[in-house]
Structure formats: structure tokens, C-alpha cells
Protein backbone atom coordinates (compact mmCIF):
# COMPACT_ATOMS: atom_id res chain seq x y z
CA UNK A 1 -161.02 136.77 -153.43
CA UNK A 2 -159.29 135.19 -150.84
CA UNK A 3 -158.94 136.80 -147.37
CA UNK A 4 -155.01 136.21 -146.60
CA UNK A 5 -155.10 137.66 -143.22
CA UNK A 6 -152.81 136.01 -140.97
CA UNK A 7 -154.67 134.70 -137.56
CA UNK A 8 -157.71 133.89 -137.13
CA UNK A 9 -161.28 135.88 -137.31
CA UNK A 10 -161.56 136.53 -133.24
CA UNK A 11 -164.96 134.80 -131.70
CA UNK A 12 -166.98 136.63 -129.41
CA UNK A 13 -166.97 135.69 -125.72
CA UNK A 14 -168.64 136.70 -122.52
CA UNK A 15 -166.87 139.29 -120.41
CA UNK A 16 -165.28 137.59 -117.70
CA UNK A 17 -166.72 139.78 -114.78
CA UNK A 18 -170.14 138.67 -116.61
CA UNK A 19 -168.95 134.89 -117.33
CA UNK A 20 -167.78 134.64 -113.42
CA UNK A 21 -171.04 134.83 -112.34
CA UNK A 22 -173.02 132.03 -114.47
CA UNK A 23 -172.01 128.93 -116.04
CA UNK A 24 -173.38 129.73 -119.39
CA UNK A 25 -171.20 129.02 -122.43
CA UNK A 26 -168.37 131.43 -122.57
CA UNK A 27 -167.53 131.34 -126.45
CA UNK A 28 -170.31 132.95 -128.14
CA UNK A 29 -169.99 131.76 -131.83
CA UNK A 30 -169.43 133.53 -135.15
CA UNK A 31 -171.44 136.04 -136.48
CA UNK A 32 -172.56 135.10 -140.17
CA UNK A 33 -170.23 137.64 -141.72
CA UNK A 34 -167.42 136.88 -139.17
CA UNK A 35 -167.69 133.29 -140.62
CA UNK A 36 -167.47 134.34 -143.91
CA UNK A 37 -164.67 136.70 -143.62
CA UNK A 38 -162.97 133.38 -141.94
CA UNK A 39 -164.40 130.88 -144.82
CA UNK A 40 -162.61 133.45 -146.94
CA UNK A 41 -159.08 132.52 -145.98
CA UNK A 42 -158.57 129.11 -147.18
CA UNK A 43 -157.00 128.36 -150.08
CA UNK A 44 -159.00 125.48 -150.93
CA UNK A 45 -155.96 123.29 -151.78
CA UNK A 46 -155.65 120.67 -154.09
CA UNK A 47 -154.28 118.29 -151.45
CA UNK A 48 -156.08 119.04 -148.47
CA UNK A 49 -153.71 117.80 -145.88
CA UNK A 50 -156.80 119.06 -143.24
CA UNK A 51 -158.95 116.17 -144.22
CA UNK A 52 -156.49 114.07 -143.43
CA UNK A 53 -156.13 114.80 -139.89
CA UNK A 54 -159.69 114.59 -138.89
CA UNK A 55 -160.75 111.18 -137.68
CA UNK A 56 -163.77 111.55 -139.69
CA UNK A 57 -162.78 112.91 -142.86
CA UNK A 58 -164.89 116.07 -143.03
CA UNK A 59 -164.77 117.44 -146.92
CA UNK A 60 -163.51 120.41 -145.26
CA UNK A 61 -162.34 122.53 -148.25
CA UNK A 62 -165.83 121.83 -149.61
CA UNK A 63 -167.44 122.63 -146.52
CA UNK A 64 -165.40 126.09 -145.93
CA UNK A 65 -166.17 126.84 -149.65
CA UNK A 66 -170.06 126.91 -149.30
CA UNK A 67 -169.83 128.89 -146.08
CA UNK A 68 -167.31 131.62 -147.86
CA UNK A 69 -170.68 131.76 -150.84
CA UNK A 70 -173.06 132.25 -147.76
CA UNK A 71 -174.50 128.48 -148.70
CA UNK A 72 -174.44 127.37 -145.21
CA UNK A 73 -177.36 124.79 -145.88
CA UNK A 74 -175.30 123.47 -148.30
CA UNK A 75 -171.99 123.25 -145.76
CA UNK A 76 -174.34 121.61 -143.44
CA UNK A 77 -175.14 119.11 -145.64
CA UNK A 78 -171.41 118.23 -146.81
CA UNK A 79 -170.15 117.98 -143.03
CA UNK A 80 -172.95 115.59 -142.06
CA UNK A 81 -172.76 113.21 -144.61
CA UNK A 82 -169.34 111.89 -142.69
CA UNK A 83 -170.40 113.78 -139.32
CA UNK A 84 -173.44 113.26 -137.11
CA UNK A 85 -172.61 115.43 -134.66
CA UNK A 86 -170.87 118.83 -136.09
CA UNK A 87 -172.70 121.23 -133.07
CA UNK A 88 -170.69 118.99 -130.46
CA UNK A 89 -167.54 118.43 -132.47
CA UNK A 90 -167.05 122.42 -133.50
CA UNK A 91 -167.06 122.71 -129.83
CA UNK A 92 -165.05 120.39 -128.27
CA UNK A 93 -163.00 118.27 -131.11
CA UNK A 94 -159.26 119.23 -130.62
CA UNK A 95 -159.09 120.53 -134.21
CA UNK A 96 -155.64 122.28 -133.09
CA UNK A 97 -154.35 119.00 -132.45
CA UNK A 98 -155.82 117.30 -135.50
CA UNK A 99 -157.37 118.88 -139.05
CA UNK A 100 -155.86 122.88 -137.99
CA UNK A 101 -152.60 121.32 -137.41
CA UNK A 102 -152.37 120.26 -140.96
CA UNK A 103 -153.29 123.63 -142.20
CA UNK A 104 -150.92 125.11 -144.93
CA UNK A 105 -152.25 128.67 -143.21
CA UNK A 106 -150.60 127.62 -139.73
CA UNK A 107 -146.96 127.83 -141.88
CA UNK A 108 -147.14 131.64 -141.80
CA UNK A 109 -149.85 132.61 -139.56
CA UNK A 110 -152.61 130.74 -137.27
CA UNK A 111 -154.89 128.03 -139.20
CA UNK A 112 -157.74 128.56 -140.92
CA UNK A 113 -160.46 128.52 -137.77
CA UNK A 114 -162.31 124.86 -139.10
CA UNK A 115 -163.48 124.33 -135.90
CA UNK A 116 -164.91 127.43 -135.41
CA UNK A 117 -166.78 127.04 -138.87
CA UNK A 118 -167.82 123.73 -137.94
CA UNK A 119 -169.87 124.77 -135.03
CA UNK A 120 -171.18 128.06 -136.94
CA UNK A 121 -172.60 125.92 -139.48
CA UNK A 122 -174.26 123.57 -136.88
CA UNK A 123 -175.74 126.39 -135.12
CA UNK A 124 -177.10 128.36 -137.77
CA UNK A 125 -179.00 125.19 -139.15
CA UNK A 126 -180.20 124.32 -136.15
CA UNK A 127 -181.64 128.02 -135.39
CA UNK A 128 -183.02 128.35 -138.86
CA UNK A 129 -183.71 125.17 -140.61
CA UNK A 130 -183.67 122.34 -138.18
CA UNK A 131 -184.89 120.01 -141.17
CA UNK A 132 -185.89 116.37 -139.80
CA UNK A 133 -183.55 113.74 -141.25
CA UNK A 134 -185.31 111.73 -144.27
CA UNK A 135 -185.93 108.06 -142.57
CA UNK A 136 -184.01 105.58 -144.62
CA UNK A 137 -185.81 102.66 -145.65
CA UNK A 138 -185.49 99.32 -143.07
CA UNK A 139 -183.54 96.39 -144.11
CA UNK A 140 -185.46 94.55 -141.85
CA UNK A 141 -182.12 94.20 -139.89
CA UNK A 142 -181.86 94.91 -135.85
CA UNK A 143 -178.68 95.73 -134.05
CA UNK A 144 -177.56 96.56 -130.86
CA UNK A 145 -175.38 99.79 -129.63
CA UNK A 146 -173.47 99.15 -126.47
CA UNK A 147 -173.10 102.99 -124.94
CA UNK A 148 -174.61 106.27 -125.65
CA UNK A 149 -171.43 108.26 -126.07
CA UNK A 150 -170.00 109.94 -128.97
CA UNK A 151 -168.77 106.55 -130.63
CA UNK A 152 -172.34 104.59 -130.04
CA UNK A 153 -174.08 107.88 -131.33
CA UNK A 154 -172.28 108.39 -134.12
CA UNK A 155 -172.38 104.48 -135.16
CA UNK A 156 -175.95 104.48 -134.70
CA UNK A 157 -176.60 107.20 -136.84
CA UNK A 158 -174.29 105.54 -139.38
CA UNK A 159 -176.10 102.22 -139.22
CA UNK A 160 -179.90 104.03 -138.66
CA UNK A 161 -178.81 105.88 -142.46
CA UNK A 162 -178.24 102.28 -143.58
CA UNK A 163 -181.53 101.33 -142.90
CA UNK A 164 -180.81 99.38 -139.52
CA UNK A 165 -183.39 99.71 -136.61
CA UNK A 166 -180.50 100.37 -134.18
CA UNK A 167 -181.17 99.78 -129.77
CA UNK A 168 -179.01 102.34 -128.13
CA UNK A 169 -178.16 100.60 -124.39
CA UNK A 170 -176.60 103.03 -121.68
CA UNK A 171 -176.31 102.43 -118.25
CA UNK A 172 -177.28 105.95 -117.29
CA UNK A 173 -180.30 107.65 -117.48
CA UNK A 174 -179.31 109.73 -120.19
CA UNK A 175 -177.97 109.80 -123.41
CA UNK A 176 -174.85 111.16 -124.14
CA UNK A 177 -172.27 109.69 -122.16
CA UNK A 178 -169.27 111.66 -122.04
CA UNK A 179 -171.14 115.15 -123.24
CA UNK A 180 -173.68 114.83 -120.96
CA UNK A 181 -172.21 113.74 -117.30
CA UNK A 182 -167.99 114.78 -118.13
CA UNK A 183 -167.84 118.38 -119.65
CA UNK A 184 -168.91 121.50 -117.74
CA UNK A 185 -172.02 123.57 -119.13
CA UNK A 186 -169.60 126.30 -119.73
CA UNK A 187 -168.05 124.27 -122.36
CA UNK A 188 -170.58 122.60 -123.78
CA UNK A 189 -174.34 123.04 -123.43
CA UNK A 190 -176.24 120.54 -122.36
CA UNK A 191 -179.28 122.05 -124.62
CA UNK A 192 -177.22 121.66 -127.32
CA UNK A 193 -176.18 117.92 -126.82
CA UNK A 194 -179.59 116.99 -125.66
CA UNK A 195 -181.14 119.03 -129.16
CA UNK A 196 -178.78 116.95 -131.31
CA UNK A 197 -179.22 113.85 -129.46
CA UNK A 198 -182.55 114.45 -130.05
CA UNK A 199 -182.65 115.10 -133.55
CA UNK A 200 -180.71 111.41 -133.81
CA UNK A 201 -183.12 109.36 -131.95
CA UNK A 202 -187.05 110.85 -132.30
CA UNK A 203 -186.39 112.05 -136.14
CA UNK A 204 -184.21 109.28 -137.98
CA UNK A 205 -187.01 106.98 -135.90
CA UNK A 206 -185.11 103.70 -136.83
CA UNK A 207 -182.92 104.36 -133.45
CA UNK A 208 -184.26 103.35 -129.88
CA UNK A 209 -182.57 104.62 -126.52
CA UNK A 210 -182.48 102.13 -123.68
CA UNK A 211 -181.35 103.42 -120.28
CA UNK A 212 -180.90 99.80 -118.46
CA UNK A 213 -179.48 101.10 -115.16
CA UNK A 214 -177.45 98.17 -114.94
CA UNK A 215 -174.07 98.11 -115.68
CA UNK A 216 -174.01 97.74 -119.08
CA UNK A 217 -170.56 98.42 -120.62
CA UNK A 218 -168.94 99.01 -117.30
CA UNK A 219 -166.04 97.22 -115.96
CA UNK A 220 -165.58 94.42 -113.66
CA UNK A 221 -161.96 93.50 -111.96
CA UNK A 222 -161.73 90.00 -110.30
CA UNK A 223 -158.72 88.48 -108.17
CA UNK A 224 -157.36 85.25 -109.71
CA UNK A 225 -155.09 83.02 -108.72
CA UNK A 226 -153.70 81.25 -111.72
CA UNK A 227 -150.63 78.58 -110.89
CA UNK A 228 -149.48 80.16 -107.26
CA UNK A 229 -150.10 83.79 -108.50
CA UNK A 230 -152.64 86.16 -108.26
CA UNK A 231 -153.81 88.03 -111.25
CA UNK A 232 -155.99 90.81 -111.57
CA UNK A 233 -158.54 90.31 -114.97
CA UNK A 234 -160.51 92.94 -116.20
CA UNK A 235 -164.44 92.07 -117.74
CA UNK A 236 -167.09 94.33 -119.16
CA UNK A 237 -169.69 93.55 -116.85
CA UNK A 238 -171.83 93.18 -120.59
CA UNK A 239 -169.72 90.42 -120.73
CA UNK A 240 -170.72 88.87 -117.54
CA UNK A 241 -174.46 89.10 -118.28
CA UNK A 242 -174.60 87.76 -121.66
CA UNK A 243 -171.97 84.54 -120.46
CA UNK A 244 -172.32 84.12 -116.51
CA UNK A 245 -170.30 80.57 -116.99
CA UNK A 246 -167.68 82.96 -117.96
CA UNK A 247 -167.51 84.36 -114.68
CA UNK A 248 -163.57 83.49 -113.41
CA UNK A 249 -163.60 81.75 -110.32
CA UNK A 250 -161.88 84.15 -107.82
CA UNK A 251 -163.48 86.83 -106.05
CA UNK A 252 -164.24 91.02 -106.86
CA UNK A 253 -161.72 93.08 -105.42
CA UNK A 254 -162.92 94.75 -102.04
CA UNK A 255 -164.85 91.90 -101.25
């Protein structure tokens, strides 16, 4: 029966005279029968206009649907077969901005909490199952992924499911990119993002992180004077590596 309770099942936080004095995460996470109870309230409709609005297309009303039967092995399964990283996304995707704003529940009411789900499911797979992915079979096919953030860690996943024996390359020491060195711990756990990045690289096995330390997929801006004027041109230094007679003749800015 469907819950049709207007807002949203509330998530448990710290107390803020506790939370000012650490920089643990402040939202705790459902409860398994607060995510049910929240599961409960979508309508599962025919035209899911949530799908639409998330950049991966998450079978959400699937998804939600397993978690309301207490299948949350099952949920797990549906979001990751579009979504590598559900633990970091139900955290910090902008779901009120994107698959909550579609929500026919947000007409009369606050959206069904997908984002809140999201991470639930994440979580409780991780705690209790924390299966290794099954290694796809090699196509005998190498490729390289410029940048360890979200977007190279999600298309090496992709590509390491394909088969591909994927080389991550970040300039930093540590995977991540944007999750690791750009949101606070508060936010986002960096036990979290480091179990999931984790999970990616040692269990798939087909993907290889390589901290270079040198630049790679940073930017370069040069001076250039083209015809009498002086332009400023912008290259990846990635770019200036791979083709140093590419280099425009002018000099770096500040030199």
C-alpha cells in the first residue's frame, strides 16, 4: 500500500553541539525501516519523468520498488548496472536539482527522497554484502583514462565491465579527484570514497591507477602574439607532452 505522506521520511543527523566539535559526517543515513516507509511513497509511475532527469538514467522506480519489498540486494544491483558510484552520488548528486525535481510527489508535497534511498542502498550493501564485482572477460583491448575523478571513474568502470584493461592517469597522489581533495569530510567521507574507489580498481582487476605527479590533464596558458595582437591560448599540459612541436611559440604567462 502506498505511503502518501506528504514530505519526506526525516534522516537522522548529529546534534549540532555534538557535530561542532568533529568533522564527522553530519547526515547519518536511513534506518532500514525509515527507508522503507520512504520507498513506500512512490507511485511507481508509468512515465517516470525521474529517470529522465538523472544524467545517468538510474531505473529509479525499479530501484525504489525493491527497497519498499526489503530487496535491497536487488536495488543495489538495478542502480549499478547504469551507476558505479551510488555511495558517492546519494550523497552529493543534486537530486533536488535533477531526478526529485521531476517528481510527480513534489506537485503536492516534497519529492519522493531518491537520493536519500540511493545512498541507503549503497551503504547497506557495502556493510553487509560487499560482494566483489565478477571480472569481465578481456578483449585483449588497452585504454587509457585521463583523470581520476567522478567522470574517469565512472568511464573506467564502464569500459573495465566491457572487458577493457583500463590505465587510470591522475596527477595527484590519489584517486578521486574532486571527492577526495574538494569536499569537506563532513560531507562526504573520505572512507567511503576511498572504499568504493577501492572496490573499482583492486576487485574488477582489469583497471590500473597511475598517480604520474606530472601534470597530466592540467592546464597550460601561453601569451601569443598572432598578427600585432596578443592572445591568450589555453593547452592541457597532456597535450603538450604527447605533441611538444605543438608547443605555440610565445611564452607562459608570469614568466
Amino acid at each position: 500500500m502506498a505511503n502518501m505522506q506528504a514530505t519526506k521520511t526525516p534522516m537522522p543527523e548529529q546534534d549540532p553541539n555534538v557535530r561542532n566539535k568533529n568533522f564527522k559526517e553530519v547526515t547519518l543515513g536511513y534506518t532500514a525501516e525509515m527507508a522503507i516507509n520512504e520507498a513506500k511513497r512512490c507511485l511507481q509511475c508509468k512515465k517516470p519523468h525521474c529517470v529522465e532527469g538523472c544524467p545517468v538514467n538510474i531505473h529509479i522506480p525499479e530501484f525504489i520498488h525493491e527497497v519498499a519489498e526489503g530487496n535491497f540486494e536487488k536495488a543495489y544491483e538495478i542502480i549499478t548496472d547504469t551507476n558505479a558510484l551510488p555511495a558517492l552520488s546519494g550523497r552529493v548528486c543534486p537530486q533536488e536539482t535533477q531526478c526529485e525535481s521531476k517528481c510527480v510527489r513534489g506537485n503536492k508535497g516534497e519529492p519522493v527522497a531518491i537520493g536519500r534511498l540511493e545512498r541507503f542502498v549503497a551503504d547497506w550493501y557495502r556493510e553487509n554484502i560487499n560482494a566483489m564485482p565478477k571480472k569481465a572477460e578481456s578483449n585483449g583491448i588497452k585504454v587509457a583514462v585521463v583523470g581520476s575523478g567522478p567522470s574517469g571513474l565512472t568511464c573506467a568502470s564502464l569500459l573495465a565491465k566491457k572487458g577493457y584493461a583500463v590505465s587510470l592517469f591522475e596527477a595527484l597522489h590519489t584517486a578521486g579527484g574532486v571527492l577526495v581533495y574538494g569536499i569537506p569530510e563532513f560531507r562526504l567521507p573520505k572512507t567511503i570514497v576511498q572504499k568504493e574507489i577501492d572496490k573499482l580498481i583492486s576487485n574488477l582487476q582489469l583497471v590500473r591507477f597511475v598517480p604520474t605527479l606530472a601534470g597530466v590533464g592540467t592546464t597550460l596558458t601561453y601569451r601569443v602574439r598572432l598578427r600585432g595582437r596578443v592572445h591568450r591560448l589555453r593547452r592541457r599540459s597532456s597535450d603538450v607532452h604527447a605533441h611538444p612541436r605543438r608547443i605555440p611559440q610565445g611564452r607562459l604567462l608570469g614568466k
